[in-house]
C-alpha atoms as a PDB file:
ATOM      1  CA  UNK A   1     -58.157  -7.845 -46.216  1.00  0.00           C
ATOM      2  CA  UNK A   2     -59.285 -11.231 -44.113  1.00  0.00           C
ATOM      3  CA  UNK A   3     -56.666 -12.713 -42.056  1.00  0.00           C
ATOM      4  CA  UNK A   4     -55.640 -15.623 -43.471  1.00  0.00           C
ATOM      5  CA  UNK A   5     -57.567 -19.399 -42.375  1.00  0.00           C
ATOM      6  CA  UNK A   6     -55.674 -21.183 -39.885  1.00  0.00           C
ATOM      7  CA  UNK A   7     -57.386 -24.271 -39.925  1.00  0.00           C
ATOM      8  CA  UNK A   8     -58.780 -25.555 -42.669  1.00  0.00           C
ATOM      9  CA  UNK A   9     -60.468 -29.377 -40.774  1.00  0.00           C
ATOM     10  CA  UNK A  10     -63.446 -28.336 -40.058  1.00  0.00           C
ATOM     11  CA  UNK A  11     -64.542 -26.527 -43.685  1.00  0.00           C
ATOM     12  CA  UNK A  12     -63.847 -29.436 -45.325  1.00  0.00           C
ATOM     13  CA  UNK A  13     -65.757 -32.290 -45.911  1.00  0.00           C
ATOM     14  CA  UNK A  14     -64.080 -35.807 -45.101  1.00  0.00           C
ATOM     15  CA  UNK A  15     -64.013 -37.075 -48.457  1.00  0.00           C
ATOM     16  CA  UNK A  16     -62.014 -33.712 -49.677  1.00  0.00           C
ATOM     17  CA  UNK A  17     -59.887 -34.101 -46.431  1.00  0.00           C
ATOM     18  CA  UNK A  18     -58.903 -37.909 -47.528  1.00  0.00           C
ATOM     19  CA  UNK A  19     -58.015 -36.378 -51.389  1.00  0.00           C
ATOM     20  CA  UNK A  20     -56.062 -33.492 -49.493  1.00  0.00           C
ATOM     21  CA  UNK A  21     -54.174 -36.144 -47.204  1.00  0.00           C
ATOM     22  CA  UNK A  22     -53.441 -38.890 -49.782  1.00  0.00           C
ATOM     23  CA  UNK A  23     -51.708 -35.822 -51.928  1.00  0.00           C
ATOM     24  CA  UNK A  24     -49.646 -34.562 -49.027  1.00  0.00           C
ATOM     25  CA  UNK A  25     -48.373 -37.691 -48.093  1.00  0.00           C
ATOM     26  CA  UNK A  26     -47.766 -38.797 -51.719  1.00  0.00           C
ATOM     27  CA  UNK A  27     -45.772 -34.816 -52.298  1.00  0.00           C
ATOM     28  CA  UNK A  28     -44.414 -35.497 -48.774  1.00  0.00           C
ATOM     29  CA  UNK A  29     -42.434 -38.259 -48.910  1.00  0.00           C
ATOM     30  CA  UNK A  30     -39.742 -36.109 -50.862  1.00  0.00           C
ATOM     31  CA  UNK A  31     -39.050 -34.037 -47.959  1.00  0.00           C
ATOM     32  CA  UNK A  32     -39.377 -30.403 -47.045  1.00  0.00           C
ATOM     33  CA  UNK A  33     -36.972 -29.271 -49.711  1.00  0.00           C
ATOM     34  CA  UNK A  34     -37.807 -31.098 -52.559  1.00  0.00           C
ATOM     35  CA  UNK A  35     -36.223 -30.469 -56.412  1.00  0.00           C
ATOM     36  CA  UNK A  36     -37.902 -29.522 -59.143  1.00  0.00           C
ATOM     37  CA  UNK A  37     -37.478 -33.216 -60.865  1.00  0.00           C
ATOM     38  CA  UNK A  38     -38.593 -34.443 -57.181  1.00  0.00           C
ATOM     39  CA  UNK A  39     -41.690 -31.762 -57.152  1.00  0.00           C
ATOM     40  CA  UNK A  40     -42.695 -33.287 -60.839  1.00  0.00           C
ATOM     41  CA  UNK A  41     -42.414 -36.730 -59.693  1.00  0.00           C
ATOM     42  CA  UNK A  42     -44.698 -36.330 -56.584  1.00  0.00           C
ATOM     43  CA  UNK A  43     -47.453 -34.335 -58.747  1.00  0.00           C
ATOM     44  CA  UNK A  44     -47.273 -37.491 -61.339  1.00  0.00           C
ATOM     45  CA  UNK A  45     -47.177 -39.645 -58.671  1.00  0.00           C
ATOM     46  CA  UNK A  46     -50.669 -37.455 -56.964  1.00  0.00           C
ATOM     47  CA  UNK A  47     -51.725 -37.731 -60.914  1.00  0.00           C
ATOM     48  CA  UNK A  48     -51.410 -41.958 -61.500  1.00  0.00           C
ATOM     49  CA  UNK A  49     -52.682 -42.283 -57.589  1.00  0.00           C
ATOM     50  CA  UNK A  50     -55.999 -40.820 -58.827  1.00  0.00           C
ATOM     51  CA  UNK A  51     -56.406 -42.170 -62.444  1.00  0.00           C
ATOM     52  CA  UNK A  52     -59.570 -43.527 -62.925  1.00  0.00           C
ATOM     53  CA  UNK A  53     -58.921 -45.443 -66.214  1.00  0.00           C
ATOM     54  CA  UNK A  54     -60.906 -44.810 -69.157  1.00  0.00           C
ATOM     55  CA  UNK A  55     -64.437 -44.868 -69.412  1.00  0.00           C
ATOM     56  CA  UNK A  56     -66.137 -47.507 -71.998  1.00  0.00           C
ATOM     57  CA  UNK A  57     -66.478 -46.391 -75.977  1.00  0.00           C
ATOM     58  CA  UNK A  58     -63.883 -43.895 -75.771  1.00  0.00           C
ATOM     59  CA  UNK A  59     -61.220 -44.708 -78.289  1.00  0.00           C
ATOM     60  CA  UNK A  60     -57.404 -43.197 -77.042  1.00  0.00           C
ATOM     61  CA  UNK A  61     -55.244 -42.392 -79.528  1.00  0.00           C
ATOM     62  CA  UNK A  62     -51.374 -40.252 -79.394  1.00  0.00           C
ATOM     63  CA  UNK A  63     -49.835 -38.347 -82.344  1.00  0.00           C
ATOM     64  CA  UNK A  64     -48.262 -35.359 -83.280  1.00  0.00           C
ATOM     65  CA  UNK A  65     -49.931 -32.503 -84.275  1.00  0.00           C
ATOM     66  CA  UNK A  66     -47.936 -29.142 -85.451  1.00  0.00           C
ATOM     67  CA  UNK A  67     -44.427 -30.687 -84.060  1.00  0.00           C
ATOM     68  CA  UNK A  68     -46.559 -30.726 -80.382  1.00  0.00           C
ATOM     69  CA  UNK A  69     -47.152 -34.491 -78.809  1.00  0.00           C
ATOM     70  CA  UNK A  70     -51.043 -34.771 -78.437  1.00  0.00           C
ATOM     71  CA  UNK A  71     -53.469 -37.309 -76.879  1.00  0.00           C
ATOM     72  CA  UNK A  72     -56.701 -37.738 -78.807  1.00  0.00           C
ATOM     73  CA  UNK A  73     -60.196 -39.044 -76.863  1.00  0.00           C
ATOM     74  CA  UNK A  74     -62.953 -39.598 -79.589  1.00  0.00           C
ATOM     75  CA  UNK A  75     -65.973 -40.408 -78.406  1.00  0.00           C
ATOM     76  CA  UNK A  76     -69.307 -41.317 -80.911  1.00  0.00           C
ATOM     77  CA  UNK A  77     -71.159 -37.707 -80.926  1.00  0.00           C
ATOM     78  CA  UNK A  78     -70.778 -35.360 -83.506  1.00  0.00           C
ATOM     79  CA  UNK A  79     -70.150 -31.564 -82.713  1.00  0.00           C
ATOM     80  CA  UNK A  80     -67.301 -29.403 -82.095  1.00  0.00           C
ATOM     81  CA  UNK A  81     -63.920 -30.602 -80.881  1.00  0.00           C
ATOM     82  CA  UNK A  82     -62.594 -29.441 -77.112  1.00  0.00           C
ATOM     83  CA  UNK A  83     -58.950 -28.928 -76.557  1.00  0.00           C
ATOM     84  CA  UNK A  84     -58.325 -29.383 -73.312  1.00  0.00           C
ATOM     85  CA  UNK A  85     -54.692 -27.899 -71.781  1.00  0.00           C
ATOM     86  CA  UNK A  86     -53.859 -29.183 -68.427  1.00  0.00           C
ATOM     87  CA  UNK A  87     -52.746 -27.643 -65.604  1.00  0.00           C
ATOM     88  CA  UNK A  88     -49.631 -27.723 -63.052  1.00  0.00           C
ATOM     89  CA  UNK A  89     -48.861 -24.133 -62.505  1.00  0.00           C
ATOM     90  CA  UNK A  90     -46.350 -24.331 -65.906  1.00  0.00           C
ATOM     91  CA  UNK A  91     -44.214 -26.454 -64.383  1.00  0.00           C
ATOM     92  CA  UNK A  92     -46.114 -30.163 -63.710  1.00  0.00           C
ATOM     93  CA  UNK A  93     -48.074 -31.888 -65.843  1.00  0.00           C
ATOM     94  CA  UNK A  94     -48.429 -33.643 -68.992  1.00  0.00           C
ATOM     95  CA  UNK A  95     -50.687 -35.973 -71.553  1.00  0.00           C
ATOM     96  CA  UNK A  96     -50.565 -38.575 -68.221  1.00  0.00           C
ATOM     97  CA  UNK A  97     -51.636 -35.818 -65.417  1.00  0.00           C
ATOM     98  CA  UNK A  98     -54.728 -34.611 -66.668  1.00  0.00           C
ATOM     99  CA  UNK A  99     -55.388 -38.291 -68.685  1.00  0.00           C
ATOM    100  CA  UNK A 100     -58.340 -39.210 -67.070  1.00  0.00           C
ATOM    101  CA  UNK A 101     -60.534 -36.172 -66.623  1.00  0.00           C
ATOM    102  CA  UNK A 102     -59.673 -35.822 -70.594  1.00  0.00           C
ATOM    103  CA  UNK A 103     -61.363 -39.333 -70.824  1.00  0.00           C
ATOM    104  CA  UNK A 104     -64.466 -38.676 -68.659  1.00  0.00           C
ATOM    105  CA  UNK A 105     -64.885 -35.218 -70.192  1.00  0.00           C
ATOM    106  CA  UNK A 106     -65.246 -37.020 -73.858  1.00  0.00           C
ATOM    107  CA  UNK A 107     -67.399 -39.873 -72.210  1.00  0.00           C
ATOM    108  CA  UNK A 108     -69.782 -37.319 -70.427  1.00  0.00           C
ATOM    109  CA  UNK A 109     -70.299 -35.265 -73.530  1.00  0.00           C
ATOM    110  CA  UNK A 110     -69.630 -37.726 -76.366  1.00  0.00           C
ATOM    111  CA  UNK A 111     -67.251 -35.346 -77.914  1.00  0.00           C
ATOM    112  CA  UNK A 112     -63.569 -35.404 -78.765  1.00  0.00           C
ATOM    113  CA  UNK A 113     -61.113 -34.191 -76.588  1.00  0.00           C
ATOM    114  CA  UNK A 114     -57.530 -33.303 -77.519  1.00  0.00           C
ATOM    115  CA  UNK A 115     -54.586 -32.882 -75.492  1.00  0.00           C
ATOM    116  CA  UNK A 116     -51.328 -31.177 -76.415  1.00  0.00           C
ATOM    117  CA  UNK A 117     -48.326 -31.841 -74.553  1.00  0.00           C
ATOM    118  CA  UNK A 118     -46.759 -28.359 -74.052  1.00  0.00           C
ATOM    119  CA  UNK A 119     -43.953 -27.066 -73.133  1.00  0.00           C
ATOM    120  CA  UNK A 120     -42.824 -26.675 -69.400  1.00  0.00           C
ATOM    121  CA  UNK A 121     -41.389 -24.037 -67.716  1.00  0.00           C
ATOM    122  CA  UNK A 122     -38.234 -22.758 -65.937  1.00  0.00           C
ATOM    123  CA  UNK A 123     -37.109 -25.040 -68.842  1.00  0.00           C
ATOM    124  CA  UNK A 124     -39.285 -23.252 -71.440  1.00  0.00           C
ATOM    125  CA  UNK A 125     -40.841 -19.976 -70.000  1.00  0.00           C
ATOM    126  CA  UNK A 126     -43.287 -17.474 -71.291  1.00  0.00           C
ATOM    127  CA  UNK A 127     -44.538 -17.542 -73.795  1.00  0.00           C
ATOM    128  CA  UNK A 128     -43.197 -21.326 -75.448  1.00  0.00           C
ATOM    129  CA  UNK A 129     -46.409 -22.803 -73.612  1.00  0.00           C
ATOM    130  CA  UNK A 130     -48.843 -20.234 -75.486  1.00  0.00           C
ATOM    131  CA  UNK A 131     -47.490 -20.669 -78.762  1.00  0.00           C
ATOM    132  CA  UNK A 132     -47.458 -24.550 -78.515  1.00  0.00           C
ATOM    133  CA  UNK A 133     -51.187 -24.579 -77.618  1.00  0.00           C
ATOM    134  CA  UNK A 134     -51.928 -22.093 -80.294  1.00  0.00           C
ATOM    135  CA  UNK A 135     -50.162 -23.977 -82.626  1.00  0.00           C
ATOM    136  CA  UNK A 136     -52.248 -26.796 -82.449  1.00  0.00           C
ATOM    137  CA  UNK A 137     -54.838 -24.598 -81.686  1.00  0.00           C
ATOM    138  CA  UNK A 138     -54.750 -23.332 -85.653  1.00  0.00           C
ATOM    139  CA  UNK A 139     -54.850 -26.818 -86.977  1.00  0.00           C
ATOM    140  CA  UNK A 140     -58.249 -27.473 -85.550  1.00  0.00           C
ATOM    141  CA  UNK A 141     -60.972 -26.834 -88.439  1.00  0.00           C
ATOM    142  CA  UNK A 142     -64.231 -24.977 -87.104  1.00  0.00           C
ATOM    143  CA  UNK A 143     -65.483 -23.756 -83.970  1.00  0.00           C
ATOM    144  CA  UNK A 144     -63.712 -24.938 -81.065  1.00  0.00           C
ATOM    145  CA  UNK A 145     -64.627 -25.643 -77.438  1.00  0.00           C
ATOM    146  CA  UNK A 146     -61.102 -24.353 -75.208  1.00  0.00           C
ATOM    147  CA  UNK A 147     -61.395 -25.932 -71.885  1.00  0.00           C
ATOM    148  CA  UNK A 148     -58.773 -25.843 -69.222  1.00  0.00           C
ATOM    149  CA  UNK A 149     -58.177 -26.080 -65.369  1.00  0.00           C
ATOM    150  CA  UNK A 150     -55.601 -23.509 -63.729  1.00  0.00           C
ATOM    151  CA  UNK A 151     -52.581 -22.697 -65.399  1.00  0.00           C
ATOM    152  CA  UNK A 152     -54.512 -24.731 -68.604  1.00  0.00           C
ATOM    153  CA  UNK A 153     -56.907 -21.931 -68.360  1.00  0.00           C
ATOM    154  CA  UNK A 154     -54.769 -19.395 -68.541  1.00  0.00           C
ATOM    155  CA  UNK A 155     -53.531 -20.852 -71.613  1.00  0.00           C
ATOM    156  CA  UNK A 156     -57.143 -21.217 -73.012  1.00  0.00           C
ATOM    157  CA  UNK A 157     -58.325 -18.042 -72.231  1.00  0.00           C
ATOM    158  CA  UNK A 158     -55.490 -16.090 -73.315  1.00  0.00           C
ATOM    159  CA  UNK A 159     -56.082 -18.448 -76.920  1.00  0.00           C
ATOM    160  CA  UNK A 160     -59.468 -17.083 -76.723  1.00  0.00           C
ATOM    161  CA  UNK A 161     -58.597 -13.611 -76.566  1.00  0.00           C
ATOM    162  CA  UNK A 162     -56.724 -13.968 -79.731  1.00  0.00           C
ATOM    163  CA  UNK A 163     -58.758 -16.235 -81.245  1.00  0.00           C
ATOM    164  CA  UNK A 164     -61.883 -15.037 -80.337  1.00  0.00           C
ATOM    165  CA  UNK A 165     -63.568 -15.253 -83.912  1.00  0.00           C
ATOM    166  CA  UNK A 166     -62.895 -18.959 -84.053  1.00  0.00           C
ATOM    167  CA  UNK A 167     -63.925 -20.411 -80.681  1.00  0.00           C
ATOM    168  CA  UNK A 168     -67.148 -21.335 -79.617  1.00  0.00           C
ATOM    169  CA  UNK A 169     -67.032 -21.057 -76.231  1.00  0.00           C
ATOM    170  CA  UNK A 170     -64.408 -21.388 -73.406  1.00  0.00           C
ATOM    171  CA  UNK A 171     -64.483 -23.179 -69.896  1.00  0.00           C
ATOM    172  CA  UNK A 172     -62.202 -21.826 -66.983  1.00  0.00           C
ATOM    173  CA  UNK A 173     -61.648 -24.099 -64.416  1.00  0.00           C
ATOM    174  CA  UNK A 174     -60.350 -23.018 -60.727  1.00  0.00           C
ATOM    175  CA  UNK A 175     -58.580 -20.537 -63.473  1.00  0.00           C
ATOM    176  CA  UNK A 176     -55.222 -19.162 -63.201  1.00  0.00           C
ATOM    177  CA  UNK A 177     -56.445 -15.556 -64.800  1.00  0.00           C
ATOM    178  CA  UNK A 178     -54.055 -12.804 -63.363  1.00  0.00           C
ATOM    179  CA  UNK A 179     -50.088 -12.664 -61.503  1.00  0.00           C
ATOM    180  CA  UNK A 180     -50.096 -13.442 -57.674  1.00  0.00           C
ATOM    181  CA  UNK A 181     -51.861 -10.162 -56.230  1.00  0.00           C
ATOM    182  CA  UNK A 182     -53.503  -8.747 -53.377  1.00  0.00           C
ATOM    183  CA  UNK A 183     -56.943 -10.042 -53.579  1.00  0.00           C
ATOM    184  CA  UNK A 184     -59.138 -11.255 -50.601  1.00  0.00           C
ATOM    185  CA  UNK A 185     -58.723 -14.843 -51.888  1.00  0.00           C
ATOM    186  CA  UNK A 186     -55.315 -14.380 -52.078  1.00  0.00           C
ATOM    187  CA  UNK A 187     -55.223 -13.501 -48.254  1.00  0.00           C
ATOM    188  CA  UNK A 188     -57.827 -15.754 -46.965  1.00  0.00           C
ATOM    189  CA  UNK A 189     -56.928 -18.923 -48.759  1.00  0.00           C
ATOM    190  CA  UNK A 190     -52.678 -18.027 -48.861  1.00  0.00           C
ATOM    191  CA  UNK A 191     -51.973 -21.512 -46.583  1.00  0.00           C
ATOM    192  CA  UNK A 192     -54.732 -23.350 -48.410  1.00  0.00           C
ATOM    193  CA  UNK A 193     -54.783 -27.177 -48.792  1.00  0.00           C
ATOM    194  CA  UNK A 194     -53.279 -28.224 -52.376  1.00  0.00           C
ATOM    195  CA  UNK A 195     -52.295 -24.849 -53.596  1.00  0.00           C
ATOM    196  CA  UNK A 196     -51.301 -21.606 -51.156  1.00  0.00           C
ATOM    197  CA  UNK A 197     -50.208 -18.104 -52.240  1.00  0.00           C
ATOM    198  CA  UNK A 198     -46.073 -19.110 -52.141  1.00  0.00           C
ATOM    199  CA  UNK A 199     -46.606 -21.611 -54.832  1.00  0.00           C
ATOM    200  CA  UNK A 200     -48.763 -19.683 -56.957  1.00  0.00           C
ATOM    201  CA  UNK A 201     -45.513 -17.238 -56.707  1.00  0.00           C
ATOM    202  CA  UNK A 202     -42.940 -19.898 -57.434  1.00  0.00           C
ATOM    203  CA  UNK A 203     -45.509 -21.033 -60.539  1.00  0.00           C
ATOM    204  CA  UNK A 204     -45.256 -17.325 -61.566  1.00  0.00           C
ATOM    205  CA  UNK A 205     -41.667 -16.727 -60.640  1.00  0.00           C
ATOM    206  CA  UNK A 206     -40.875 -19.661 -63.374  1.00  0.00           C
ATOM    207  CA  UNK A 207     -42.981 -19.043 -65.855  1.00  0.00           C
ATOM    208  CA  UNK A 208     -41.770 -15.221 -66.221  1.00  0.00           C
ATOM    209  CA  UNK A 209     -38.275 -15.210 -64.415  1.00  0.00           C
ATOM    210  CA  UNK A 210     -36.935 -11.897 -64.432  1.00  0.00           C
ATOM    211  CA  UNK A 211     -38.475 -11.200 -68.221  1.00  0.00           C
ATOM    212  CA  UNK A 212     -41.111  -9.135 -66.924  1.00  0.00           C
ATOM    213  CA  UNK A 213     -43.654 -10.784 -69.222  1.00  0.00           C
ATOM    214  CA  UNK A 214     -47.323 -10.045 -69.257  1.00  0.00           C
ATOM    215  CA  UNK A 215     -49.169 -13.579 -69.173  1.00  0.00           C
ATOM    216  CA  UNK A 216     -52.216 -13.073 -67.762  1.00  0.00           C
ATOM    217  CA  UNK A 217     -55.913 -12.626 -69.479  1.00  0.00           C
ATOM    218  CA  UNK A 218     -57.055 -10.198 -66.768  1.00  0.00           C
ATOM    219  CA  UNK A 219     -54.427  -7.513 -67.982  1.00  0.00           C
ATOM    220  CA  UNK A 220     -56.097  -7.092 -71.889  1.00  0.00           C
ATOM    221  CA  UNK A 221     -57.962  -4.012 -71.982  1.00  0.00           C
ATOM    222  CA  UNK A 222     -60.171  -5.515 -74.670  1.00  0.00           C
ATOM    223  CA  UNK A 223     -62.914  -8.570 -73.365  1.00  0.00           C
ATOM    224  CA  UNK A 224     -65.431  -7.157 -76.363  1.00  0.00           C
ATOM    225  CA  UNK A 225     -66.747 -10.404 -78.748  1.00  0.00           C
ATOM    226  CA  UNK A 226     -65.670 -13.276 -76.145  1.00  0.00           C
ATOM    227  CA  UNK A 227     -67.451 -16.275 -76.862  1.00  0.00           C
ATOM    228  CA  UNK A 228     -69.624 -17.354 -73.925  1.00  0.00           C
ATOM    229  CA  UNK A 229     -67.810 -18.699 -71.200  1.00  0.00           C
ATOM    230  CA  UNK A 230     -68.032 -20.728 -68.300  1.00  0.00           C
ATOM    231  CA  UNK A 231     -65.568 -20.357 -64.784  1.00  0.00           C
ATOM    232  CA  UNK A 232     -65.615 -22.014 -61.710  1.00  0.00           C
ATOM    233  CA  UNK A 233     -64.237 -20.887 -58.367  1.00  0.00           C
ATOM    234  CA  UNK A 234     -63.123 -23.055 -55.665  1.00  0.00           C
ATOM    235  CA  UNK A 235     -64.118 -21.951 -52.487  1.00  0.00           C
ATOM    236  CA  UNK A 236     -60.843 -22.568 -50.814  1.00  0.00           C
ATOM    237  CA  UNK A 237     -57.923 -21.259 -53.436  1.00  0.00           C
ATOM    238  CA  UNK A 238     -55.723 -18.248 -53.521  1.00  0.00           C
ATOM    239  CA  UNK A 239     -57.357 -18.066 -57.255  1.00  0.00           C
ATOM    240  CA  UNK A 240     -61.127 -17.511 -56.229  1.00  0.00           C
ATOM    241  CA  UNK A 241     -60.994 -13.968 -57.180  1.00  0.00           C
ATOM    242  CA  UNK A 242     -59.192 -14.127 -60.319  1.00  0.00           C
ATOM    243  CA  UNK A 243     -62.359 -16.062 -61.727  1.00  0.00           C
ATOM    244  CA  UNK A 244     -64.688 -13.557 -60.134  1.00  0.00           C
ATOM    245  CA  UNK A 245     -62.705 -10.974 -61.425  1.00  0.00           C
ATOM    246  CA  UNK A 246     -62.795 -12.414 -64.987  1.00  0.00           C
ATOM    247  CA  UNK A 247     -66.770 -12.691 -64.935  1.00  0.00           C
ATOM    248  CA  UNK A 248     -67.187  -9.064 -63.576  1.00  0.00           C
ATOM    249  CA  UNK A 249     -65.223  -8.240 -66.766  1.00  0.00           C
ATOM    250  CA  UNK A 250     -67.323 -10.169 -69.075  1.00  0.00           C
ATOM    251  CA  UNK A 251     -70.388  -8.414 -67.600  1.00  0.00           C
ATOM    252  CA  UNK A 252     -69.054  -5.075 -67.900  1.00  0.00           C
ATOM    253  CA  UNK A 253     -68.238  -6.390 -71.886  1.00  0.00           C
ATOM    254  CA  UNK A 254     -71.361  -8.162 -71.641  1.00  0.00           C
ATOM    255  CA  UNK A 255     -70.785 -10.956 -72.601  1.00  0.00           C
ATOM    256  CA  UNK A 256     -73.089 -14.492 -71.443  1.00  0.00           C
ATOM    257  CA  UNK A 257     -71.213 -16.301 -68.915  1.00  0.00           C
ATOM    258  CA  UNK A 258     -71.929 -18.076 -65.576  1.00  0.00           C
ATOM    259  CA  UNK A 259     -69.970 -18.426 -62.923  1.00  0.00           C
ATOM    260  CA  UNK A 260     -69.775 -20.909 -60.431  1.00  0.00           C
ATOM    261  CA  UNK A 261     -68.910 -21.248 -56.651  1.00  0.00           C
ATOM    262  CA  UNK A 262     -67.582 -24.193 -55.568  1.00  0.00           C
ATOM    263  CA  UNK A 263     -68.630 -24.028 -52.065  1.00  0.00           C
ATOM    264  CA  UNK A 264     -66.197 -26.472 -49.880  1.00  0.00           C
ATOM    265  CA  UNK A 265     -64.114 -27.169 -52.873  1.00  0.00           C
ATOM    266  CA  UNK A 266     -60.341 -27.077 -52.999  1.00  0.00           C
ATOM    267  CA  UNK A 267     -57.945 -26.194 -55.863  1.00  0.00           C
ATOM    268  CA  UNK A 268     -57.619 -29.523 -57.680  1.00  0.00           C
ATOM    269  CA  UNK A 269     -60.903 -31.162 -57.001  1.00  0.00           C
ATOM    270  CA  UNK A 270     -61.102 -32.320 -60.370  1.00  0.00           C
ATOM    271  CA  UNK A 271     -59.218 -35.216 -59.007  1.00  0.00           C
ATOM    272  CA  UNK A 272     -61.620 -36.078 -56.490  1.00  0.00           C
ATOM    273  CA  UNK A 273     -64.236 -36.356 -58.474  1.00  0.00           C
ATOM    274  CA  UNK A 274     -65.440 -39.801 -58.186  1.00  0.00           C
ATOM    275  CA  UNK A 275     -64.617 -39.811 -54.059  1.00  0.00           C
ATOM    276  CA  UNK A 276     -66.194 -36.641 -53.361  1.00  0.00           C
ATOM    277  CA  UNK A 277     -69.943 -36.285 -54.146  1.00  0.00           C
ATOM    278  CA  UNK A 278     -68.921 -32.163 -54.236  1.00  0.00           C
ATOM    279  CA  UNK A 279     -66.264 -32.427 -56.346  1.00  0.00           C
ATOM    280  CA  UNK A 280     -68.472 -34.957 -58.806  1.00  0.00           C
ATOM    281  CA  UNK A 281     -71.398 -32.487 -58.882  1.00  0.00           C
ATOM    282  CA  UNK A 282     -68.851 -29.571 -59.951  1.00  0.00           C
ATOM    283  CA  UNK A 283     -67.533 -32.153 -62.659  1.00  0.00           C
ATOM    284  CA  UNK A 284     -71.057 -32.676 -63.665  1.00  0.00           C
ATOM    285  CA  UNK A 285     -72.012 -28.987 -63.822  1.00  0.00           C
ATOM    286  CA  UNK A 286     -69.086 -28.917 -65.767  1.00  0.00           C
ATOM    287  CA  UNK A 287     -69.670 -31.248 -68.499  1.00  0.00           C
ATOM    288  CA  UNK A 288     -73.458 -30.550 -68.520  1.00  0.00           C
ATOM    289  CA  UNK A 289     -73.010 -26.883 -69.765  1.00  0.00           C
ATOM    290  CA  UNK A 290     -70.429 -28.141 -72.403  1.00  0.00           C
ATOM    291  CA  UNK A 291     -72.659 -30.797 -73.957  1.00  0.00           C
ATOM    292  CA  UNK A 292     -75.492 -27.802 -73.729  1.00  0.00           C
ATOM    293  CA  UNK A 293     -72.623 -25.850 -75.692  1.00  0.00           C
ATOM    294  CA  UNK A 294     -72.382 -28.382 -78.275  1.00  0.00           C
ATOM    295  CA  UNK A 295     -76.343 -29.187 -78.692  1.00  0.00           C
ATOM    296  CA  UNK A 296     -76.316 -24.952 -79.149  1.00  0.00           C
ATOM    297  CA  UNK A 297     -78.589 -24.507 -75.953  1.00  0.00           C
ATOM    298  CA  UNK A 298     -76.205 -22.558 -73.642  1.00  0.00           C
ATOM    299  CA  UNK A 299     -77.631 -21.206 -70.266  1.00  0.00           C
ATOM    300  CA  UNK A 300     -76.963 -18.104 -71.139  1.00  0.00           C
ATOM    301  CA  UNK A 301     -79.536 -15.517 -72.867  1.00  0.00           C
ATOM    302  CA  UNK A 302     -77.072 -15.099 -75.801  1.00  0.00           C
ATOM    303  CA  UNK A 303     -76.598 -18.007 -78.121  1.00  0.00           C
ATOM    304  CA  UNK A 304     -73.230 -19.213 -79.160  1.00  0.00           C
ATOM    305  CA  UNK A 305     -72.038 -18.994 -83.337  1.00  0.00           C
ATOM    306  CA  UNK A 306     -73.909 -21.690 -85.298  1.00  0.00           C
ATOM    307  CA  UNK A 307     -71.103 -24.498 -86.050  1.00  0.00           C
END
């Protein structure tokens, strides 16, 4: 295994270093010990710090759907609807956190995006979270677009692999695919800036507690008849190998994918998106290959279920 990176300065470029600094001094100024309710707090506080408002023609809307709190974006193109479930390990997040990118991700591909609000854990654990999203999940008529960014993609994936007759395609973002394990990522990145290999155990620790549960989408035997998908890998995250893990799966199942290496990238970039040009070109590959999705012209040598 590599020994772990010690310094991370001179990787990075300076626009990723500003996102990385504003963060820690926004989580920072709770102390060294924070609480859970102060740990939330600081990520929302990250969260609002970043918001980049909505773009222009998207129409916001909240309601209820299946007893879960969701956040509607509707944009003017026709096509299949994305549900998009947010990340923050299990434990942060909500229908503010991931507001934005919701926005620009129904702007950029003129389809709508819906949000559930789901369950948290230590408060809720495994699997509360799952069975929200799925229950909103089954409400949605037709093919369906599951998009999600770390522990959200966990949560989307592990939809799809139930699911997988019903969803179009799925998009795995910096994913959160497997429990904390000894992976080169895992060594080289465990101090990393935004997210290190502790956390990823304290995510796991409270999602699970001592229940044992199996969570993760790397540990079903069966990846046959998954709908194309798309991951991305930040360079610089304890969870670069549980996305290249995932993809070496799909080939072995073959099933059309592509894979993406965020060179320079961070956990979290999504954030940085409009100060980083890196972290705006990832967004952009993003949001290309979903609107390629919906127009049925995948990158992929396989094409996706007619809608």
């Amino acid at each position: 295994m590599p020994d772990p990176i010690t310094d991370f300065t001179p990787l990075l470029d300076p626009e990723i270093l500003e996102f990385i600094n504003i963060s820690n001094r926004i989580k920072g100024a709770y102390g060294p010990e924070p609480t859970l309710e102060q740990m939330r707090r600081g990520f929302d506080e990250t969260c609002a710090h970043f918001h980049s408002g909505h773009p222009a023609g998207i129409t916001v809307s909240d309601s209820t759907t299946a007893g879960i709190p969701t956040r509607t974006y509707t944009a003017n193109a026709s096509g299949p609807v994305i549900l998009y479930l947010h990340g923050g390990g299990f434990v942060f997040g909500g229908l503010d956190s991931h507001d934005d990118i919701c926005a620009d991700i129904a702007a950029a591909t003129g389809l709508t995006v819906i949000a559930p609000d789901y369950a948290l854990s230590p408060e809720a654990r495994h699997p509360q979270a799952l069975t929200d999203c799925l229950a909103v999940f089954d409400t949605l008529p037709g093919p369906v677009i599951l998009a999600g960014d770390s522990a959200g993609a966990t949560l989307a994936a592990a939809i799809t692999h139930r699911r997988r007759d019903r969803v179009l395609a799925q998009v795995l973002i910096y994913p959160w695919l497997g429990a904390p394990r000894n992976t080169r990522s895992y060594a080289r990145n465990a101090n990393a800036p935004i997210l290190t290999a502790a956390a990823m155990r304290f995510f796991h620790d409270a999602l699970v507690g001592d229940t044992g549960a199996t969570y993760a989408p790397l540990d079903d035997p069966d990846f046959t008849n998954l709908p194309p998908t798309l991951l991305t890998a930040a360079e610089f995250d304890p969870l670069h190998d549980d996305a290249t893990d995932y993809a070496a799966r799909l080939t072995a199942a073959d099933i059309p994918h592509r894979l993406y290496r965020d060179a320079g990238l961070v956990h979290g970039h999504l954030r940085a998106r409009h100060i980083s040009p890196r972290a705006a070109g990832a967004f952009r590959r993003i949001t290309d290959t979903i609107t390629a999705i919906a127009r049925q012209q995948p990158p992929w040598n396989r094409r996706p279920p007619a809608l």
